[in-house]
N, C-alpha and C. Protein backbone atom coordinates (compact mmCIF):
# COMPACT_ATOMS: atom_id res chain seq x y z
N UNK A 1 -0.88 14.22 -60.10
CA UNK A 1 -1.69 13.63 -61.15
C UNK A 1 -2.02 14.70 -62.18
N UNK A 2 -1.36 14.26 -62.83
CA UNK A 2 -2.12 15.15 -64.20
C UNK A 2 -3.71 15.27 -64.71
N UNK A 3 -3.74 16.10 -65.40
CA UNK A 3 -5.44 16.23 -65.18
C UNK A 3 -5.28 16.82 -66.96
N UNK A 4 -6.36 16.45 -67.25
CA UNK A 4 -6.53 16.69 -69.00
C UNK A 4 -8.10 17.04 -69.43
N UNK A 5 -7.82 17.64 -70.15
CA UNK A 5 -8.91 18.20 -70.92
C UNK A 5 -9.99 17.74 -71.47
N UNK A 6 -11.23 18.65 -71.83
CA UNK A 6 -12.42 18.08 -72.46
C UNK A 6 -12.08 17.71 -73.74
N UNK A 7 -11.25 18.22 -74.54
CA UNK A 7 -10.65 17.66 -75.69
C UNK A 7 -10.16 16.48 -75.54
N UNK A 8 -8.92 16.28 -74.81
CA UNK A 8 -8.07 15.04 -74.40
C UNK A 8 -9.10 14.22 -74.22
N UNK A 9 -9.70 14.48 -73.34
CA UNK A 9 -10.75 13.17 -73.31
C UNK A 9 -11.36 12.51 -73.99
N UNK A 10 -12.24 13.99 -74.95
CA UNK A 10 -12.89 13.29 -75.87
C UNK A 10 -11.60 12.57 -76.96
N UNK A 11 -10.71 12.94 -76.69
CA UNK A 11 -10.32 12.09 -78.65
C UNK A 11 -10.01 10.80 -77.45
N UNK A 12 -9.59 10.57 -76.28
CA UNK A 12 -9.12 9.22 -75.58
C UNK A 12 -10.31 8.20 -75.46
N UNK A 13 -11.95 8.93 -75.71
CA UNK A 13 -13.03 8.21 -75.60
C UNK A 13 -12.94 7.77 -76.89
N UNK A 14 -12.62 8.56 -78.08
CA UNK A 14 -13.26 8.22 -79.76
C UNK A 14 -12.20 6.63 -79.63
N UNK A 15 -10.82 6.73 -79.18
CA UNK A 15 -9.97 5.93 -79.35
C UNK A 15 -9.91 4.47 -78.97
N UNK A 16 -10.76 4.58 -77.53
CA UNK A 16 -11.08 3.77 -76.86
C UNK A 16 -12.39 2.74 -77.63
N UNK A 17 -12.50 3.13 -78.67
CA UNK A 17 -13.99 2.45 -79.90
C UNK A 17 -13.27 2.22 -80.78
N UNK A 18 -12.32 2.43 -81.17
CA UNK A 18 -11.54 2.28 -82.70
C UNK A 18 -11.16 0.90 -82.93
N UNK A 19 -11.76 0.15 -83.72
CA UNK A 19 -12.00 -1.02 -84.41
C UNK A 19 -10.22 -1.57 -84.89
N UNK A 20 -9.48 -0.46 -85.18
CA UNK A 20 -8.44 -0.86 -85.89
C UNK A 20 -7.39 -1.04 -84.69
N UNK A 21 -7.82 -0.61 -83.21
CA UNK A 21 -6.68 -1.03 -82.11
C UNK A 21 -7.16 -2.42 -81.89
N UNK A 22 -6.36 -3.30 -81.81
CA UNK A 22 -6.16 -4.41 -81.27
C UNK A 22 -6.95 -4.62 -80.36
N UNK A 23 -6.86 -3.96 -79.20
CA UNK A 23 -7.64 -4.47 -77.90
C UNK A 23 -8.92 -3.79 -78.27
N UNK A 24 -9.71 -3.22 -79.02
CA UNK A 24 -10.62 -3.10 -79.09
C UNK A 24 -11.82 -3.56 -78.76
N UNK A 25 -12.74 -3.58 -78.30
CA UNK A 25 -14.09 -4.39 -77.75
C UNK A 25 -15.07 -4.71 -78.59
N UNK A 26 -14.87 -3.31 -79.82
CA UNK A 26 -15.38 -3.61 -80.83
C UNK A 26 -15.54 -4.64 -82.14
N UNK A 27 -14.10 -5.11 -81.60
CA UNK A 27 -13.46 -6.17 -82.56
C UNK A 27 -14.17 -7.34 -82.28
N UNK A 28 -14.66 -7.65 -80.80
CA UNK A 28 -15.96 -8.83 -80.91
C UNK A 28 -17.19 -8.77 -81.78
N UNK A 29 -17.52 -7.56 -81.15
CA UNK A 29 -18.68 -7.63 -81.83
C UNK A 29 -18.75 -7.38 -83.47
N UNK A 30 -17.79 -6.68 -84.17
CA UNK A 30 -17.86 -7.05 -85.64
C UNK A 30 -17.15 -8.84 -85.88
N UNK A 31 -16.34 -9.11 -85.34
CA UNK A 31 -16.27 -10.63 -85.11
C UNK A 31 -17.63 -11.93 -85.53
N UNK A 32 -18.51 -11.08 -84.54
CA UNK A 32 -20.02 -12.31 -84.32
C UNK A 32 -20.68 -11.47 -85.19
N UNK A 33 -20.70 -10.49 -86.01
CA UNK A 33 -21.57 -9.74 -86.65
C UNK A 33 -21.35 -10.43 -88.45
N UNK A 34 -20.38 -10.66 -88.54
CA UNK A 34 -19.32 -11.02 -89.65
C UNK A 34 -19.59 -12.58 -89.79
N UNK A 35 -20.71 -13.38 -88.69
CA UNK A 35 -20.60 -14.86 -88.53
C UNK A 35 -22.11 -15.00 -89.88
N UNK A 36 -21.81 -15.61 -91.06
CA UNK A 36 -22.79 -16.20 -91.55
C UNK A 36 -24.09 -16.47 -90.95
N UNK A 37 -23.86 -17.09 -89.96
CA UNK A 37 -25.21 -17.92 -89.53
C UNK A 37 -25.66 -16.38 -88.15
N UNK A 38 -25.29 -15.30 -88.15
CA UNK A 38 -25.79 -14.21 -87.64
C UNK A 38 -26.42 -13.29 -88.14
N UNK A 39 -25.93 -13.45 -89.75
CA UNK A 39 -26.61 -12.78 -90.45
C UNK A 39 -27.92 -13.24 -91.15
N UNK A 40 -28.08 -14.65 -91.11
CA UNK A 40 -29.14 -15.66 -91.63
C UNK A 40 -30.08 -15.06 -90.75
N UNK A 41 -29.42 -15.56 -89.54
CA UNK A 41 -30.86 -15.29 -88.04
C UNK A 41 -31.19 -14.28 -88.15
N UNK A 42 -30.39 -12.95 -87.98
CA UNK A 42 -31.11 -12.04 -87.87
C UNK A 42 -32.09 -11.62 -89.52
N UNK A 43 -31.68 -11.89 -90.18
CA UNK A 43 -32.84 -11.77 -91.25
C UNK A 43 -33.94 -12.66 -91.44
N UNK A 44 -34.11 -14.14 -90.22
CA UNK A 44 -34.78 -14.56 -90.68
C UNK A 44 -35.86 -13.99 -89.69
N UNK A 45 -35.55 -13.58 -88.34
CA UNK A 45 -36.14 -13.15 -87.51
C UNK A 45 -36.75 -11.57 -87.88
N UNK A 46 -36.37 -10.83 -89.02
CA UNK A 46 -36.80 -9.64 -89.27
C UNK A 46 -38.33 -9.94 -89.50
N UNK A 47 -39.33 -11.06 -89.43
CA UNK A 47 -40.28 -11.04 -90.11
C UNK A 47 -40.95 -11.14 -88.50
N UNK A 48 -40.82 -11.02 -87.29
CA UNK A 48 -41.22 -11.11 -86.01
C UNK A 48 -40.66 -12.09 -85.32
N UNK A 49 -41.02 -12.93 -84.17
CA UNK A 49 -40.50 -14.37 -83.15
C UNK A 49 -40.85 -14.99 -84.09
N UNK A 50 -39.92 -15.82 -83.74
CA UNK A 50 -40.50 -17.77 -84.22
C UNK A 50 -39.35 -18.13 -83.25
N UNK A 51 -40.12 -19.79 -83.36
CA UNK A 51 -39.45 -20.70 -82.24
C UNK A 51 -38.39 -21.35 -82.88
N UNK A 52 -37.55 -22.24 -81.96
CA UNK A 52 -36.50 -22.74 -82.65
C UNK A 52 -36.67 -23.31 -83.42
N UNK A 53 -37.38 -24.11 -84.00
CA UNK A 53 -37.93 -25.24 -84.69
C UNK A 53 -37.63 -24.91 -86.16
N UNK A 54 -38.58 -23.35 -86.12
CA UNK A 54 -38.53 -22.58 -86.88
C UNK A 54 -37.59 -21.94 -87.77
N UNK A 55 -36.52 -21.56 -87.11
CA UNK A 55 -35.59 -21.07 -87.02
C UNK A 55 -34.59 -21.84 -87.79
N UNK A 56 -34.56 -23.26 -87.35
CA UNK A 56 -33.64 -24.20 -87.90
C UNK A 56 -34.33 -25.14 -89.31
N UNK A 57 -35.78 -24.98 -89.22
CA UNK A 57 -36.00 -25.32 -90.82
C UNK A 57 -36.02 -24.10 -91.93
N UNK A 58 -35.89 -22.70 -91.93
CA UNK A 58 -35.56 -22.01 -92.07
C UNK A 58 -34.03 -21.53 -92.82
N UNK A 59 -32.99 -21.98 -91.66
CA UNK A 59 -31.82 -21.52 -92.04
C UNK A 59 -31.41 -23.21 -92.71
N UNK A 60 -31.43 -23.58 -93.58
CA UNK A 60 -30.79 -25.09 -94.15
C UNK A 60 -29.48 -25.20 -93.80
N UNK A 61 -29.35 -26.60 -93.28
CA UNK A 61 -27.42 -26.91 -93.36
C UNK A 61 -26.85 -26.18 -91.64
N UNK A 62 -27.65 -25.65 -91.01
CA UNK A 62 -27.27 -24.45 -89.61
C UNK A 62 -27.59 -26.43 -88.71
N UNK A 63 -26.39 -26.47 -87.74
CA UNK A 63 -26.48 -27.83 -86.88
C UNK A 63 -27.15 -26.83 -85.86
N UNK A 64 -27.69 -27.99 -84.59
CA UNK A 64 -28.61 -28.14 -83.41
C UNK A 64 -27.45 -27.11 -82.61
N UNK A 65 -26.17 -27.61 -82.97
CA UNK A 65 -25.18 -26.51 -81.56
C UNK A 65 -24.91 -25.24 -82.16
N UNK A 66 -24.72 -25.41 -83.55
CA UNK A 66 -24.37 -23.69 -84.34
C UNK A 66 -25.99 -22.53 -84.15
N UNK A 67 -26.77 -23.46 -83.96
CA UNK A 67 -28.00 -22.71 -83.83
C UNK A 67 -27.98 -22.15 -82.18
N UNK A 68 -28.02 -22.98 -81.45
CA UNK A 68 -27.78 -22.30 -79.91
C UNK A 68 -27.20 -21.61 -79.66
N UNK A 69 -25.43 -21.74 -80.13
CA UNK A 69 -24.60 -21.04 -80.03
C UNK A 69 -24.74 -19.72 -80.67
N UNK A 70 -25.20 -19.71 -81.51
CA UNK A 70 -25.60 -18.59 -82.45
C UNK A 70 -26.50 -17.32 -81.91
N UNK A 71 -27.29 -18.34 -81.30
CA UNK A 71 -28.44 -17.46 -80.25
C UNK A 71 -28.12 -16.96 -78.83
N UNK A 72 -27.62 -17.78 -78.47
CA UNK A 72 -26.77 -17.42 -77.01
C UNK A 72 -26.27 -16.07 -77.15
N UNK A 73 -25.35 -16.14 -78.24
CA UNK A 73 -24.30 -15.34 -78.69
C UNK A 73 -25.33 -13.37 -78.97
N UNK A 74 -26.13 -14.04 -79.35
CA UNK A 74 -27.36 -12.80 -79.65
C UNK A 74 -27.67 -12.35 -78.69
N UNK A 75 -28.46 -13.09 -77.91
CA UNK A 75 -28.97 -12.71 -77.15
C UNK A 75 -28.19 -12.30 -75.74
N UNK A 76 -26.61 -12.19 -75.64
CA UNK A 76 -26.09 -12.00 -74.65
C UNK A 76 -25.51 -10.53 -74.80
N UNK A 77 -25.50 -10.74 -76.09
CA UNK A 77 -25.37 -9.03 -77.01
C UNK A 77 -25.93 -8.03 -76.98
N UNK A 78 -27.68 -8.59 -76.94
CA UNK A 78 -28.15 -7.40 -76.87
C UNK A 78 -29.50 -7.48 -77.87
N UNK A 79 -29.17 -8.33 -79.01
CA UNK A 79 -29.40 -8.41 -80.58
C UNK A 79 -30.54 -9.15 -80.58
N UNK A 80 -30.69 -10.37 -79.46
CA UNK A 80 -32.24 -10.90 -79.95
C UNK A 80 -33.01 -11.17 -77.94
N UNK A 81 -34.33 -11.50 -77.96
CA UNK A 81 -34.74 -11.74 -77.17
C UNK A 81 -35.21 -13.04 -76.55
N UNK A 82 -35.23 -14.09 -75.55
CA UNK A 82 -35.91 -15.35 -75.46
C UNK A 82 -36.76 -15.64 -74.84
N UNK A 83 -38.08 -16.41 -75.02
CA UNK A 83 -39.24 -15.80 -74.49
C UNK A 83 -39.60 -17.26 -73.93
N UNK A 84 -39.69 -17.69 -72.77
CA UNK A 84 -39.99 -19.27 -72.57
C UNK A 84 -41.62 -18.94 -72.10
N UNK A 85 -42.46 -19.61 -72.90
CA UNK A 85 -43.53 -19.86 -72.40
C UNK A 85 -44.15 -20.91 -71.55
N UNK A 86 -44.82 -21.13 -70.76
CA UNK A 86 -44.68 -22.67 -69.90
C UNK A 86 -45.96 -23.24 -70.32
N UNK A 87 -45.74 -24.75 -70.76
CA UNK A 87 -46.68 -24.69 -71.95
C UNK A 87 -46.41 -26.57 -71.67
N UNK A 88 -47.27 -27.05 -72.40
CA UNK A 88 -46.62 -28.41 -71.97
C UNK A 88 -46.61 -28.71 -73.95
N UNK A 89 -45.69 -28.96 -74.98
CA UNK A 89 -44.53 -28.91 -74.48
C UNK A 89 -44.07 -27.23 -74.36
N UNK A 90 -43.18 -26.97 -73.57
CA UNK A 90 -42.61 -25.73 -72.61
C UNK A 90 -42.18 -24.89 -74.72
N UNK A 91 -43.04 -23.63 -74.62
CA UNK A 91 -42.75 -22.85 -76.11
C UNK A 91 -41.82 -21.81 -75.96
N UNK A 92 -40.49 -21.63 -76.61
CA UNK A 92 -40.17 -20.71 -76.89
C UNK A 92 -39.67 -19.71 -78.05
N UNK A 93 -39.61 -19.08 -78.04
CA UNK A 93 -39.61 -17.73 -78.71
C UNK A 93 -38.38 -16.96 -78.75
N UNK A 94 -38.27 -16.60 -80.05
CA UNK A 94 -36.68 -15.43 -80.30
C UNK A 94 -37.12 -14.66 -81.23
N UNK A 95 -37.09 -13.27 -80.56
CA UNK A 95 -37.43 -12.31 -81.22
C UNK A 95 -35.86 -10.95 -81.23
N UNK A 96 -36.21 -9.86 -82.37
CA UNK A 96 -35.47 -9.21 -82.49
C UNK A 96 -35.86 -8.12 -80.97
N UNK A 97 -34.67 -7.76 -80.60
CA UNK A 97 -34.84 -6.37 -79.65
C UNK A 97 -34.05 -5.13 -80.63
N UNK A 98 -34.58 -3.75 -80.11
CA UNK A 98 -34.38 -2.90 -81.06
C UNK A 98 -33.15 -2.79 -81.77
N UNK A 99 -32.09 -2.80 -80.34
CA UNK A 99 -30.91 -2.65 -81.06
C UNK A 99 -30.58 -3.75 -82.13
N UNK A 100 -31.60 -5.22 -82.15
CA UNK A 100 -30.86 -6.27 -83.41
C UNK A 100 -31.93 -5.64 -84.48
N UNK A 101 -33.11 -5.24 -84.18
CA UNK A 101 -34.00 -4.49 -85.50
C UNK A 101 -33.23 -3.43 -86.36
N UNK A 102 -32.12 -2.40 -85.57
CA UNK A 102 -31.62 -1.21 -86.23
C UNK A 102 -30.55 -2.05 -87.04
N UNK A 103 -30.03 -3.45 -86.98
CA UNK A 103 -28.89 -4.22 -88.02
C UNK A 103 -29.79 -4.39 -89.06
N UNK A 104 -31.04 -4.39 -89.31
CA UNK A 104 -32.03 -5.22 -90.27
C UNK A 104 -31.07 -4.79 -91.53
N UNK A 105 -31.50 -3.39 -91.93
CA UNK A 105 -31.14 -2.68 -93.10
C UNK A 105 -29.96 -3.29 -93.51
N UNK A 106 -29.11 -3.59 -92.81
CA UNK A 106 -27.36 -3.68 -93.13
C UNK A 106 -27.41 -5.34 -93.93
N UNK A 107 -27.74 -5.88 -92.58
CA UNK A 107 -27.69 -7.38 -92.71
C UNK A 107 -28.82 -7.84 -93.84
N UNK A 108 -29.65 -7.11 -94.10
CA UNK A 108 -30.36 -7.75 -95.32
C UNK A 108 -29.76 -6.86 -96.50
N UNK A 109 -29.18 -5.70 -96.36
CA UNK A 109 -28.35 -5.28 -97.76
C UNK A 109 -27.18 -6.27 -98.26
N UNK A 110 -26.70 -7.02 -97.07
CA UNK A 110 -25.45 -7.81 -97.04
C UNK A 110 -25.70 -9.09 -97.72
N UNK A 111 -27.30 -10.04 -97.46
CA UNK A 111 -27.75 -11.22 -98.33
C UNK A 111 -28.37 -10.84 -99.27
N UNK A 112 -28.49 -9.60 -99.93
CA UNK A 112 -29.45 -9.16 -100.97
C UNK A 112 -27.86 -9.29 -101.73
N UNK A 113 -26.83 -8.18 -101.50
CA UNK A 113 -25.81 -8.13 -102.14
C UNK A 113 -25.06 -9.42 -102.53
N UNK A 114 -24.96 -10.37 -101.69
CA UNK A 114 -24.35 -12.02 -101.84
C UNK A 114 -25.25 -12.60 -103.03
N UNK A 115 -26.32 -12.28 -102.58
CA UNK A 115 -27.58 -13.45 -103.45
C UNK A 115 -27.41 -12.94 -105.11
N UNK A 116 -27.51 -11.52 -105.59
CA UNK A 116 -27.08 -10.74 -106.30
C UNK A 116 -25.55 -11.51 -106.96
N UNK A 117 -24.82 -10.97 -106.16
CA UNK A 117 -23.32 -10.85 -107.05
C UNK A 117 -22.67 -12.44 -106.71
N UNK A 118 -23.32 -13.76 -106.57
CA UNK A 118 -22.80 -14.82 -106.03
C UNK A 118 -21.68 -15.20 -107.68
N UNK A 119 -22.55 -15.11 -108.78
CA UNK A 119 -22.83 -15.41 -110.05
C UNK A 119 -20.99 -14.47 -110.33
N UNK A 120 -21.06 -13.59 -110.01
CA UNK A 120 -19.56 -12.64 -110.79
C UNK A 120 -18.59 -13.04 -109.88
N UNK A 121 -18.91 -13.34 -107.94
CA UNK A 121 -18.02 -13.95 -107.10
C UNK A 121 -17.35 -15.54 -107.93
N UNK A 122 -18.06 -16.41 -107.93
CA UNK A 122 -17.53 -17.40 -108.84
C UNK A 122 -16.81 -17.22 -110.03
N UNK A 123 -17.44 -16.08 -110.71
CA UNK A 123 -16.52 -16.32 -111.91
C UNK A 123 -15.04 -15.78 -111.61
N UNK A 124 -15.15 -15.21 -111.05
CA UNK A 124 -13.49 -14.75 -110.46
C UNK A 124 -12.79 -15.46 -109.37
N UNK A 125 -13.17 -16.29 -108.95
CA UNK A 125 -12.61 -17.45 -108.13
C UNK A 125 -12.22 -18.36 -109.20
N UNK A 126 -12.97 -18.94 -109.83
CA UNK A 126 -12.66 -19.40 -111.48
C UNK A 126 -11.32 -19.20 -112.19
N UNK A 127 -11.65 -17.66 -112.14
CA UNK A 127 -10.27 -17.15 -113.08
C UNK A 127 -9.09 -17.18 -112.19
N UNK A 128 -9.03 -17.10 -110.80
CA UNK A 128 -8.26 -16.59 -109.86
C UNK A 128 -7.75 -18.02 -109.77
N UNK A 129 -8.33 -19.14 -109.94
CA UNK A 129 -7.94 -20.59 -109.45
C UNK A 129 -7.18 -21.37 -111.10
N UNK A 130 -8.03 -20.71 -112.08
CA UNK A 130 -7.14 -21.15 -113.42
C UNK A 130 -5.88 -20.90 -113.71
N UNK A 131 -5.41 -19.49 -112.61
CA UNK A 131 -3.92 -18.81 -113.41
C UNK A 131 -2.92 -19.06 -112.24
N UNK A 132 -1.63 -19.60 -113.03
CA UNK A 132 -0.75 -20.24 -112.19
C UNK A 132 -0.11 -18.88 -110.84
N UNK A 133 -0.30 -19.78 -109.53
CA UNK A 133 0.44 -19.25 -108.71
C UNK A 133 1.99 -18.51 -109.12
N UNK A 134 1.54 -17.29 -108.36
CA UNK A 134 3.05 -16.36 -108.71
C UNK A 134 3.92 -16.25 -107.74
N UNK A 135 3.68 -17.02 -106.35
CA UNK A 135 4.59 -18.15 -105.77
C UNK A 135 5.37 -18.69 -105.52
């Protein structure tokens, strides 16, 4: 058996994260990171918990299963927390955990930037859709 180095290793660890290999693991999680309605939640949740209720009058147009799924998906990640209170009716709660608090910055630079440049995105879909296919 061959045996390899603290070097070897380390570049076989950096490699083993690299987004641009195929089998990457990373490629999920920028996958669900990249999902619209992940980036809604987690910004809407930057302001503390709220319950689902909340959550879904909040995000407009988000269905009853894209919202679960959405959360499931979070919270199996890492990214949000679920808090069942026993309550009659039974309350719960989704809050950020740190590691979905350290996305805040990104994911709200990302709907600040959309909300911003929606106006110059159209106009170049516009132009891009007026000029004949080169086809």
């Amino acid at each position: 058996m061959a045996t390899t180095t603290a070097a070897e290793r380390r570049v076989e660890a950096k490699q083993a994260f690299d987004a641009y290999i195929a089998e990457c693991p990373s490629r999920k999680l920028l996958d669900r990171l990249s999902d619209k309605w992940v980036t809604l939640l987690l910004n809407a949740l930057s302001g503390g918990p709220l319950r689902y209720s909340d959550l879904a009058r909040i995000i407009a147009g988000v269905s009853q299963k894209m919202l679960t799924q959405t959360l499931r998906g979070l919270e199996r990640d890492g990214l949000v927390t679920r808090t069942v209170t026993p309550s009659v009716p039974v309350r719960v709660d989704y809050e950020l955990t740190p590691l979905g608090e350290s996305l805040l910055p990104l994911m709200a630079a990302i709907k600040s930037w959309a909300e911003t440049n929606i106006g110059d995105v159209e106009a170049a879909r516009e132009r891009y859709d007026a000029t004949p296919s080169s086809v």
